[in-house]
Protein backbone atom coordinates (compact mmCIF):
# COMPACT_ATOMS: atom_id res chain seq x y z
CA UNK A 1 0.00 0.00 0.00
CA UNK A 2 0.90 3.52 -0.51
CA UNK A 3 1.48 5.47 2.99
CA UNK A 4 -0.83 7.97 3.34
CA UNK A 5 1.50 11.09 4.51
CA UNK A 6 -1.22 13.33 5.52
CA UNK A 7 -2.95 10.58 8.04
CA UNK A 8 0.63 9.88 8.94
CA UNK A 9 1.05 13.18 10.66
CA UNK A 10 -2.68 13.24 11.91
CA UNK A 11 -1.57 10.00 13.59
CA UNK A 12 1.61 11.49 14.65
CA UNK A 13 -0.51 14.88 16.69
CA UNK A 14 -2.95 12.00 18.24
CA UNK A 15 -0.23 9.81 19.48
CA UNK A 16 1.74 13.00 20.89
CA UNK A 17 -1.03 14.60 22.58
CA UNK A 18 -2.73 11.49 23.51
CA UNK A 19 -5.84 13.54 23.17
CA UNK A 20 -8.03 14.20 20.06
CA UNK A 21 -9.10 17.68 20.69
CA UNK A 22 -6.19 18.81 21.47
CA UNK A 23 -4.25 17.46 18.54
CA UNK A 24 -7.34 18.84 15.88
CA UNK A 25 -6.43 21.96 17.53
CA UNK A 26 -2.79 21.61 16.36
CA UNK A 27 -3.62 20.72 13.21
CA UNK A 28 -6.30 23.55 12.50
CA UNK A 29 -9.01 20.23 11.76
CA UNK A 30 -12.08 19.70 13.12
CA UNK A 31 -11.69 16.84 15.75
CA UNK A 32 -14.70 14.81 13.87
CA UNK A 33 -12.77 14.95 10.84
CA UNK A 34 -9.46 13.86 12.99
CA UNK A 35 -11.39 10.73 14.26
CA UNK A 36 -12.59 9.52 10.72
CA UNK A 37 -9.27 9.97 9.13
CA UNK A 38 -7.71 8.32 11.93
CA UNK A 39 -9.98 5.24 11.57
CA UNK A 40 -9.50 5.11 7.66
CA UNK A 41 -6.14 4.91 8.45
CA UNK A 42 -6.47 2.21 10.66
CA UNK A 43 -8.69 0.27 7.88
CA UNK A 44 -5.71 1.22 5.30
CA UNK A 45 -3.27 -0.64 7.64
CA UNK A 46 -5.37 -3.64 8.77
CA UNK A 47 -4.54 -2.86 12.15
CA UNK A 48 -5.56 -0.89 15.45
CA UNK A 49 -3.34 1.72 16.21
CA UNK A 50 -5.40 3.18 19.56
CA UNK A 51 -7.45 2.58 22.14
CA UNK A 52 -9.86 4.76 22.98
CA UNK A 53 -12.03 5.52 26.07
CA UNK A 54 -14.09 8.33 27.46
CA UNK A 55 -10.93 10.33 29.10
CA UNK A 56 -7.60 9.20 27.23
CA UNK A 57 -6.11 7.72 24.05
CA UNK A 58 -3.73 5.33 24.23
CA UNK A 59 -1.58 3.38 21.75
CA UNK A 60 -1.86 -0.39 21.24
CA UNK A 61 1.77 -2.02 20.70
CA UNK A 62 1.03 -1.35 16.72
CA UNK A 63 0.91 2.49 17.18
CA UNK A 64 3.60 2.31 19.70
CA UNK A 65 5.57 1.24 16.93
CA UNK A 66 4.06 3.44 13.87
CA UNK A 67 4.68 6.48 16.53
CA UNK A 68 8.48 5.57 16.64
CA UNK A 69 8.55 5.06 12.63
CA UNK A 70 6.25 7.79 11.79
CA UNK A 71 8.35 10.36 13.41
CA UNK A 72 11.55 9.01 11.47
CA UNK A 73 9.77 8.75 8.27
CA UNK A 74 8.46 12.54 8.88
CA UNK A 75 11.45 13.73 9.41
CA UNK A 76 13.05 12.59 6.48
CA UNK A 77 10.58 14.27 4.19
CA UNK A 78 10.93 17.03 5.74
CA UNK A 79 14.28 17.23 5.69
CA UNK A 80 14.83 16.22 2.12
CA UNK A 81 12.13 18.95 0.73
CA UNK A 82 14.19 21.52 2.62
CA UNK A 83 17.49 20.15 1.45
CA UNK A 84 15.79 20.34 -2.15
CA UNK A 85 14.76 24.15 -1.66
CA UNK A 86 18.23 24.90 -0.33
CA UNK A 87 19.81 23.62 -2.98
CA UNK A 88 17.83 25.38 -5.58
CA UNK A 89 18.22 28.62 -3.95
CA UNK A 90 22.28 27.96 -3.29
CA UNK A 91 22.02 28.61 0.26
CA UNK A 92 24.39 27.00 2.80
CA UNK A 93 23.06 26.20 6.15
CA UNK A 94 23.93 24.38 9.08
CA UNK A 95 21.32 23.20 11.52
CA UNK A 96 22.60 22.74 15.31
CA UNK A 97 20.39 21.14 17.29
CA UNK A 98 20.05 21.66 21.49
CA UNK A 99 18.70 19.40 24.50
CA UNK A 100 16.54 21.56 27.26
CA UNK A 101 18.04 23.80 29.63
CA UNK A 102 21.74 23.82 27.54
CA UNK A 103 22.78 27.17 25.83
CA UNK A 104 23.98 27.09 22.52
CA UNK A 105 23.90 30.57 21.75
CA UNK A 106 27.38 31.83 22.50
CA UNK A 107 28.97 28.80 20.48
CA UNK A 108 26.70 30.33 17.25
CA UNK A 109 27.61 33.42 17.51
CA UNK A 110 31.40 32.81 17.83
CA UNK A 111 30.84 30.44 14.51
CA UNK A 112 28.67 33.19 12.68
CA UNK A 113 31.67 35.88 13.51
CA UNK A 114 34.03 33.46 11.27
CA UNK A 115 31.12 32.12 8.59
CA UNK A 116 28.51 34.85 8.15
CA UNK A 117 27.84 33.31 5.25
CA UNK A 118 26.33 30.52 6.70
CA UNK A 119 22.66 30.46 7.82
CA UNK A 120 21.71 28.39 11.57
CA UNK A 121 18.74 26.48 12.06
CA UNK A 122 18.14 25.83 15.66
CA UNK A 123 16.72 22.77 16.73
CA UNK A 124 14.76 22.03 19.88
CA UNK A 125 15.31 18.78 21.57
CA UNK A 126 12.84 16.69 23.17
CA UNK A 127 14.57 15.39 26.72
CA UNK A 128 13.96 11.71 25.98
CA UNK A 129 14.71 11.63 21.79
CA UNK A 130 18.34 13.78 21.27
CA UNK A 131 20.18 11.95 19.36
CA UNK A 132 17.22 11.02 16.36
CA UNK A 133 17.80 14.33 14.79
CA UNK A 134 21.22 13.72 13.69
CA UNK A 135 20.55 10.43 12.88
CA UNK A 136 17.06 11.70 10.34
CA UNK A 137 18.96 15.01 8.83
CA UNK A 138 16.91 17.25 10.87
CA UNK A 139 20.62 18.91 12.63
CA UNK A 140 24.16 18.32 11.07
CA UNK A 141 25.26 18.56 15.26
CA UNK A 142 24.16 19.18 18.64
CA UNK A 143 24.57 19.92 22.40
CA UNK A 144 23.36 16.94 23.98
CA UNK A 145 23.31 15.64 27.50
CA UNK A 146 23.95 12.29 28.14
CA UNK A 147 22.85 9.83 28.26
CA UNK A 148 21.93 9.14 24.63
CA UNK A 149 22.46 6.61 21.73
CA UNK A 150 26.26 7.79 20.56
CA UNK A 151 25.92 4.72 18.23
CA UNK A 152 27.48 6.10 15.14
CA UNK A 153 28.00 9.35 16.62
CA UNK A 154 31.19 11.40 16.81
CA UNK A 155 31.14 13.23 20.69
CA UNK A 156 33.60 15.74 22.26
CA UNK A 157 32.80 16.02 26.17
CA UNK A 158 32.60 20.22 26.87
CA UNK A 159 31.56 19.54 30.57
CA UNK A 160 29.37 19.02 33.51
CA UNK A 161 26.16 19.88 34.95
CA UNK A 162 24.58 19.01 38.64
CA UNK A 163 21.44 17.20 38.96
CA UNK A 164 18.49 18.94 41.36
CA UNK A 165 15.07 17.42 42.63
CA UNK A 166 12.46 19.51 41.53
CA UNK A 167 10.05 19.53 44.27
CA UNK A 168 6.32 20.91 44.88
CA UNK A 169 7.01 24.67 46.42
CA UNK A 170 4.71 23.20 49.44
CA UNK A 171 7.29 19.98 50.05
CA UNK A 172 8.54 20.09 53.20
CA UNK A 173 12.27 19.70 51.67
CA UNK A 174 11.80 21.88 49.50
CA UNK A 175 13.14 25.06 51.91
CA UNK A 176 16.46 22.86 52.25
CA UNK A 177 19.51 25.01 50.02
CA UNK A 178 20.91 21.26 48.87
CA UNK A 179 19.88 17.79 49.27
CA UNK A 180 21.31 14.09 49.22
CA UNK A 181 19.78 10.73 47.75
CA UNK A 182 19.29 9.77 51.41
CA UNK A 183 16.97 12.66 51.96
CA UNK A 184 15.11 11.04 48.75
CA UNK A 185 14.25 8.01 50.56
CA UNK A 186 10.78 7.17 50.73
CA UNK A 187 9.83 9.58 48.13
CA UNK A 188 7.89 8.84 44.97
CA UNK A 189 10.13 9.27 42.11
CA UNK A 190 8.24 10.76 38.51
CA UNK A 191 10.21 8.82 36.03
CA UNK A 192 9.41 7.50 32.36
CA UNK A 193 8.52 4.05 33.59
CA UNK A 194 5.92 5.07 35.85
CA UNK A 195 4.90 7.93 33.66
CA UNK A 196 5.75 8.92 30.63
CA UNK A 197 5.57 12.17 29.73
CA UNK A 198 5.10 14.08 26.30
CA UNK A 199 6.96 17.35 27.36
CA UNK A 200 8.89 19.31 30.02
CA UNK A 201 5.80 21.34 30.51
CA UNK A 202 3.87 18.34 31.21
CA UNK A 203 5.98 16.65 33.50
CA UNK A 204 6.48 19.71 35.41
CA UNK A 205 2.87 20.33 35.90
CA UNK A 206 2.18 16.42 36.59
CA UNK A 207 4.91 17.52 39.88
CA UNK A 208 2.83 20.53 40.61
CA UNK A 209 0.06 18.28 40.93
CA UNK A 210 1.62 16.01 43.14
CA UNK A 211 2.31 12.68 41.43
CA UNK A 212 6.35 13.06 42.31
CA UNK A 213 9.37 14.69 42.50
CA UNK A 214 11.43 14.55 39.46
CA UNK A 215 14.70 14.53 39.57
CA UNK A 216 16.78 16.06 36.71
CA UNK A 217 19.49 18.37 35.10
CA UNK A 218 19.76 21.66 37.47
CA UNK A 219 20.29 23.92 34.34
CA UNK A 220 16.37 22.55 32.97
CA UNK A 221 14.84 22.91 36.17
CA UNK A 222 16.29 26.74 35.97
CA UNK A 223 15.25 27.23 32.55
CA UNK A 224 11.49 26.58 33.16
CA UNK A 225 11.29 28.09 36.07
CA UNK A 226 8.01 28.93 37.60
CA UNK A 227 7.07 29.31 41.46
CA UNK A 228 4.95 26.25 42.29
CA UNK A 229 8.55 24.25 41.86
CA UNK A 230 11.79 24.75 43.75
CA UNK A 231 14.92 23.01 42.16
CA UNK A 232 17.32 21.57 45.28
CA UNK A 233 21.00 20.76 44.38
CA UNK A 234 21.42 16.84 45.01
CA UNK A 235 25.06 17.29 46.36
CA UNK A 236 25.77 13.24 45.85
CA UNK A 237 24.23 13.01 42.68
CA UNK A 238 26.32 11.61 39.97
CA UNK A 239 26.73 14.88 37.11
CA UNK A 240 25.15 14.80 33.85
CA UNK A 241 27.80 15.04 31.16
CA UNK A 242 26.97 18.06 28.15
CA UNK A 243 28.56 16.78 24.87
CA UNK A 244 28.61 18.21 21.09
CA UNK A 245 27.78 15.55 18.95
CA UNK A 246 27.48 14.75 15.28
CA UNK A 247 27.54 12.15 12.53
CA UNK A 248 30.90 10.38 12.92
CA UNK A 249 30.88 10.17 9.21
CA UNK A 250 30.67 13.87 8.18
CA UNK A 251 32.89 15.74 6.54
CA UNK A 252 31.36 19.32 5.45
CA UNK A 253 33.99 21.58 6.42
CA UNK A 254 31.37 23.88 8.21
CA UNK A 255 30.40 21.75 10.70
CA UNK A 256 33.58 20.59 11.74
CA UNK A 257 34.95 24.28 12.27
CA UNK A 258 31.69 24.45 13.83
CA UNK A 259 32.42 22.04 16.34
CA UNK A 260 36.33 23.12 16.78
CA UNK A 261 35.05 26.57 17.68
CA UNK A 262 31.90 25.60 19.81
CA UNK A 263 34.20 23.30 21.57
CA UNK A 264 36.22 25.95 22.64
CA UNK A 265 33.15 28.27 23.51
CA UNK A 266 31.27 25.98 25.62
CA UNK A 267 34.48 25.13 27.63
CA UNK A 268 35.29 27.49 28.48
């Protein structure tokens, strides 16, 4: 059968949002017309790819495994219609890609000083999928925090962050200035086992609310700061280690005076 690429990505905002309205309102669709293109999709492929109920959408083990493929395969197209554009307009780009809560922004402007020439795409990271993007052509490198599939990666180490629990503002350790795992005893950890969730923003608020403490890079918990949370400094806590990281096969001169210069930046 020929894949369908528009029900793809109305597949793609369902299994994301877990949540039909929500994903017609991402796609600008009516949710009615999001629920019978979803089900003609899952005629096309023979298969159910949800379950549905009167509160949540989840994904049976066959959308599980579209989601993972579907977000590959989208980002391919993607990427190769840009490339295609690009091309026919001769314009040289390099796309450097970012995990939350790391600044890339000095490294780009150091790099732009030598290559003004060259036009940066900045790419977003989601916390629990960094390395895809360099693996689909979405980013030619990024600043990554392990851990992460380096499988076919080249990485240069550029340092060291602390990790923090990030705590309810109404938790009574949350007035303590640092903490150690033996404080953490006892308390319910928010982790993608128990719950998986689809952003930052969601995790964060599913803290808020009470269903854990996370526990996480200090530098993320800083960068979406907001006053029902308070980060605490876990003193014992082994560091997360920042990395650039790119194809260990490339050889485009920009991105590898990108990544001698950003090297330099970020280390310093």
């Amino acid at each position: 059968m020929d894949l369908d690429l528009r029900k793809l990505r109305y597949f793609v905002a369902v299994a994301e949002h877990r949540h039909f309205g929500r994903a017609a309102e991402q796609l600008y669709i009516a949710q009615p017309v999001l629920s019978r293109q979803i089900r003609a999709f899952e005629r096309e492929l023979g298969c159910a790819l949800l379950t549905r109920t009167t509160r949540s959408v989840e994904l049976t083990a066959a959308g599980e495994r579209l989601h993972e493929e579907a977000r590959r395969v989208l980002a391919t197209v993607d990427g190769a219609v840009r490339r295609v554009h690009e091309a026919d307009r001769g314009v040289a780009r390099l796309a450097v890609a970012f995990a939350p809560g790391l600044h890339v922004s000095e490294a780009v402007r150091a790099f732009t000083a030598v290559h003004p020439g060259v036009e940066i795409d900045l790419v977003p990271l989601r916390w629990y999928d960094q390395h895809t993007p360099l693996r689909d052509g979405r980013a030619h490198v990024g600043f990554l925090r392990r851990p992460f599939d380096d499988t076919g990666l080249r990485t240069i180490p550029v340092g060291l962050e602390s990790r923090a629990a990030i705590l309810p503002a109404a938790h009574p350790l949350a007035t303590r200035p640092s903490l150690t795992s033996v404080d953490l005893e006892g308390e319910k950890l928010l982790n993608a086992q128990q719950r998986r969730a689809a952003s930052l923003e969601e995790k964060f608020e599913l803290i808020a609310a009470g269903y854990g403490i996370g526990l996480g890079p200090l530098s993320v918990a800083r960068a979406y700061h907001r006053p029902d949370l308070v980060p605490v400094p876990v003193t014992d806590a082994e560091p997360y280690e920042t990395c650039l990281a790119a194809p260990e096969d490339s050889r485009d001169e920009r991105l590898l005076d990108f990544l001698e210069i950003a090297t330099k930046v970020l280390r310093g």
